[in-house]
C-alpha atoms as a PDB file:
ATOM      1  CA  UNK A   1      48.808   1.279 -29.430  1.00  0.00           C
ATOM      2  CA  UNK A   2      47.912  -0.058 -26.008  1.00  0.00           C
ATOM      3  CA  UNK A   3      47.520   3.492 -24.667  1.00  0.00           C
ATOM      4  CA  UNK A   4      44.015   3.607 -27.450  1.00  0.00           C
ATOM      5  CA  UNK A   5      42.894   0.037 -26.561  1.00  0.00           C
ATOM      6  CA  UNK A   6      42.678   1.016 -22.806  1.00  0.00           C
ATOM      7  CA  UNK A   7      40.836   4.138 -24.001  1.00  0.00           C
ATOM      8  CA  UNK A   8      38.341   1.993 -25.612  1.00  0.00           C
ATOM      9  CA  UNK A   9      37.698  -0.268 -23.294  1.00  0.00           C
ATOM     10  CA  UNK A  10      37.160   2.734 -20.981  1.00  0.00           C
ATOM     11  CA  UNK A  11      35.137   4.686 -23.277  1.00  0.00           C
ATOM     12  CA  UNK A  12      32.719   1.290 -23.628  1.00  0.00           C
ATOM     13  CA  UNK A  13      32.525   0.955 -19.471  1.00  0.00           C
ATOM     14  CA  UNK A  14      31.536   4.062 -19.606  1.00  0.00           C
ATOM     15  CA  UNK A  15      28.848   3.673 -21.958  1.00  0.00           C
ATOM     16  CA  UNK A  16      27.754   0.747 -21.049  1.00  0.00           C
ATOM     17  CA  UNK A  17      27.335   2.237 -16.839  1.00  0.00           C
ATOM     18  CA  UNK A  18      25.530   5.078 -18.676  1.00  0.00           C
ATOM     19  CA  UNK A  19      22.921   2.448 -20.714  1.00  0.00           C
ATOM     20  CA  UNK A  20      22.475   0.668 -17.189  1.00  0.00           C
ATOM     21  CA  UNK A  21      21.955   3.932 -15.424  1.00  0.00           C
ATOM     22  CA  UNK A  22      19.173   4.821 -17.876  1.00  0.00           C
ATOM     23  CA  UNK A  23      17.506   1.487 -18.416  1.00  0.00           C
ATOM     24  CA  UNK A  24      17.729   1.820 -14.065  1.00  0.00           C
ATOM     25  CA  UNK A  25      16.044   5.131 -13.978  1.00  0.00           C
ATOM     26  CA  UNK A  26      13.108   3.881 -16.392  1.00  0.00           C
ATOM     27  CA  UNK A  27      12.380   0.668 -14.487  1.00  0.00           C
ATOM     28  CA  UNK A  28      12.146   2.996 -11.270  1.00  0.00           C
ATOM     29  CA  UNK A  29       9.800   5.385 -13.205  1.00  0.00           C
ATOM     30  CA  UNK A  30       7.933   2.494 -14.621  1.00  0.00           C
ATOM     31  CA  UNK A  31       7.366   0.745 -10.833  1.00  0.00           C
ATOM     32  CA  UNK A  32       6.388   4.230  -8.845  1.00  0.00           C
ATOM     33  CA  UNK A  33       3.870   3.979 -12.007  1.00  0.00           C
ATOM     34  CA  UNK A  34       2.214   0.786 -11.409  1.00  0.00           C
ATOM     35  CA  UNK A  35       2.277   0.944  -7.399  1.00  0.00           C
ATOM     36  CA  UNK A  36       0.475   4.459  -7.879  1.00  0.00           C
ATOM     37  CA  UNK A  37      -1.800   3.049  -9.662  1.00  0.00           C
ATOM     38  CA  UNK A  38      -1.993  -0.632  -7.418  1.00  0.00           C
ATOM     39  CA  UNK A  39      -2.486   1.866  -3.886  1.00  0.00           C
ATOM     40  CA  UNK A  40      -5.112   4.028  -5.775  1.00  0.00           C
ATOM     41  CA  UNK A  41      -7.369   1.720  -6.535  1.00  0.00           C
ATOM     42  CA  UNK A  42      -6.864  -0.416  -3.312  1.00  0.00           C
ATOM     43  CA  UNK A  43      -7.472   3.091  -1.417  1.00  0.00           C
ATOM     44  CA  UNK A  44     -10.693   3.018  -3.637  1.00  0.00           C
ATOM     45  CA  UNK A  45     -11.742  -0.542  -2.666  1.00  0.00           C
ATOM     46  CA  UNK A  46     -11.336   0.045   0.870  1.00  0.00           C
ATOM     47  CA  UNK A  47     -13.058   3.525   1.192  1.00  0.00           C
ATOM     48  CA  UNK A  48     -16.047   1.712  -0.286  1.00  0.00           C
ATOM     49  CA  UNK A  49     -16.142  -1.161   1.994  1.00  0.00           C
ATOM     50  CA  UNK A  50     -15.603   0.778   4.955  1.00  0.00           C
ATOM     51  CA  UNK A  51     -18.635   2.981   3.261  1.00  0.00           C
ATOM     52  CA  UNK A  52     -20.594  -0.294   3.003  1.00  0.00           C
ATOM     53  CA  UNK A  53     -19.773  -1.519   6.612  1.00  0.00           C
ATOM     54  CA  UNK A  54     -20.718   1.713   8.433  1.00  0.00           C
ATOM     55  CA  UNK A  55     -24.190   1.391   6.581  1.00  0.00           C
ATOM     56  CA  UNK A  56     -24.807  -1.780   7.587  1.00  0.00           C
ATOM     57  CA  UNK A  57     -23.938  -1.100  11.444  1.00  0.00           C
ATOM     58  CA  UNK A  58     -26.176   2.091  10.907  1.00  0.00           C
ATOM     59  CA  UNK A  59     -28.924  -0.287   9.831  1.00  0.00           C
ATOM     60  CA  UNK A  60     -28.256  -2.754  12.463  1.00  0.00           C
ATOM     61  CA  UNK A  61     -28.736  -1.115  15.336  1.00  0.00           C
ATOM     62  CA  UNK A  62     -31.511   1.189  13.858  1.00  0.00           C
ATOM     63  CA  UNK A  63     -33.299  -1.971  13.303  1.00  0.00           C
ATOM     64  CA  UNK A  64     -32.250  -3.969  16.536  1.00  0.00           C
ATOM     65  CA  UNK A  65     -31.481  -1.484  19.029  1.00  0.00           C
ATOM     66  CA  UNK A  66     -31.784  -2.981  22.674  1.00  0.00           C
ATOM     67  CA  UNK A  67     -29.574  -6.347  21.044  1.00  0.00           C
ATOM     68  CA  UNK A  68     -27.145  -3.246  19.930  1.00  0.00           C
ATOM     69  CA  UNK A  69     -26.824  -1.988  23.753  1.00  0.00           C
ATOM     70  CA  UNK A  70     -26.351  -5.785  24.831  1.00  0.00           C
ATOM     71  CA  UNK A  71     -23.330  -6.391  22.476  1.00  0.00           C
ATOM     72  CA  UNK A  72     -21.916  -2.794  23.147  1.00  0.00           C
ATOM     73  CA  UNK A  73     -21.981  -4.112  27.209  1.00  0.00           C
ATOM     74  CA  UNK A  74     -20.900  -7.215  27.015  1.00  0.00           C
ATOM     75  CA  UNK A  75     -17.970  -6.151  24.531  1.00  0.00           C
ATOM     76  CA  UNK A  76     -17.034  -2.935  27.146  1.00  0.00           C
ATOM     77  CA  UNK A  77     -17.595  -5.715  29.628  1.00  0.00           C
ATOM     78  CA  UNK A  78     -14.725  -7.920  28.029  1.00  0.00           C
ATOM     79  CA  UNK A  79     -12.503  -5.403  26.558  1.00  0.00           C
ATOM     80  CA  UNK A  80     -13.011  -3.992  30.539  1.00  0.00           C
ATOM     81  CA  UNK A  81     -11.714  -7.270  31.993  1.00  0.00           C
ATOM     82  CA  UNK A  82      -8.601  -7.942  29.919  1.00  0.00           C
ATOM     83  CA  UNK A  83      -7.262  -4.465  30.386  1.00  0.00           C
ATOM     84  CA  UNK A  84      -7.697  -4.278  33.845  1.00  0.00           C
ATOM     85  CA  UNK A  85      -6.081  -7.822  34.072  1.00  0.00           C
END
């Protein structure tokens, strides 16, 4: 008799590891899921600022060139200095 109540309790561990194994590999499946999804639509977001930004530079120094060349030297200028230092 106590030889089939240890096989129980053994046969329950062992389905109860196998229920959290499973309800383990779904909650894994279910996160890759939703970060996919999270990255893809950051990746999204930030292709079409960056889109947005470069336009806007474009524009700028179409539009202002000469203040352009100023900022680019004084910003080599700085960079410059604190390397060198």
């Amino acid at each position: 008799m106590h030889r089939s109540i240890t096989r129980s309790k053994r046969t329950n561990f062992y389905t109860d590891i196998a229920l959290i194994k499973n309800a383990l590999s779904r909650a894994k499946s279910h996160m890759a899921k939703r970060a996919t999804k999270a990255l893809s639509g950051t990746l999204d977001n930030v292709k079409e600022k960056t889109d947005l930004l470069q336009e806007n530079i474009t524009d700028y120094v179409v539009h202002k060139p000469i203040k352009s060349l100023g900022l680019a030297v004084l910003m080599g200028t700085v960079i410059g200095y604190f390397i060198h230092k």
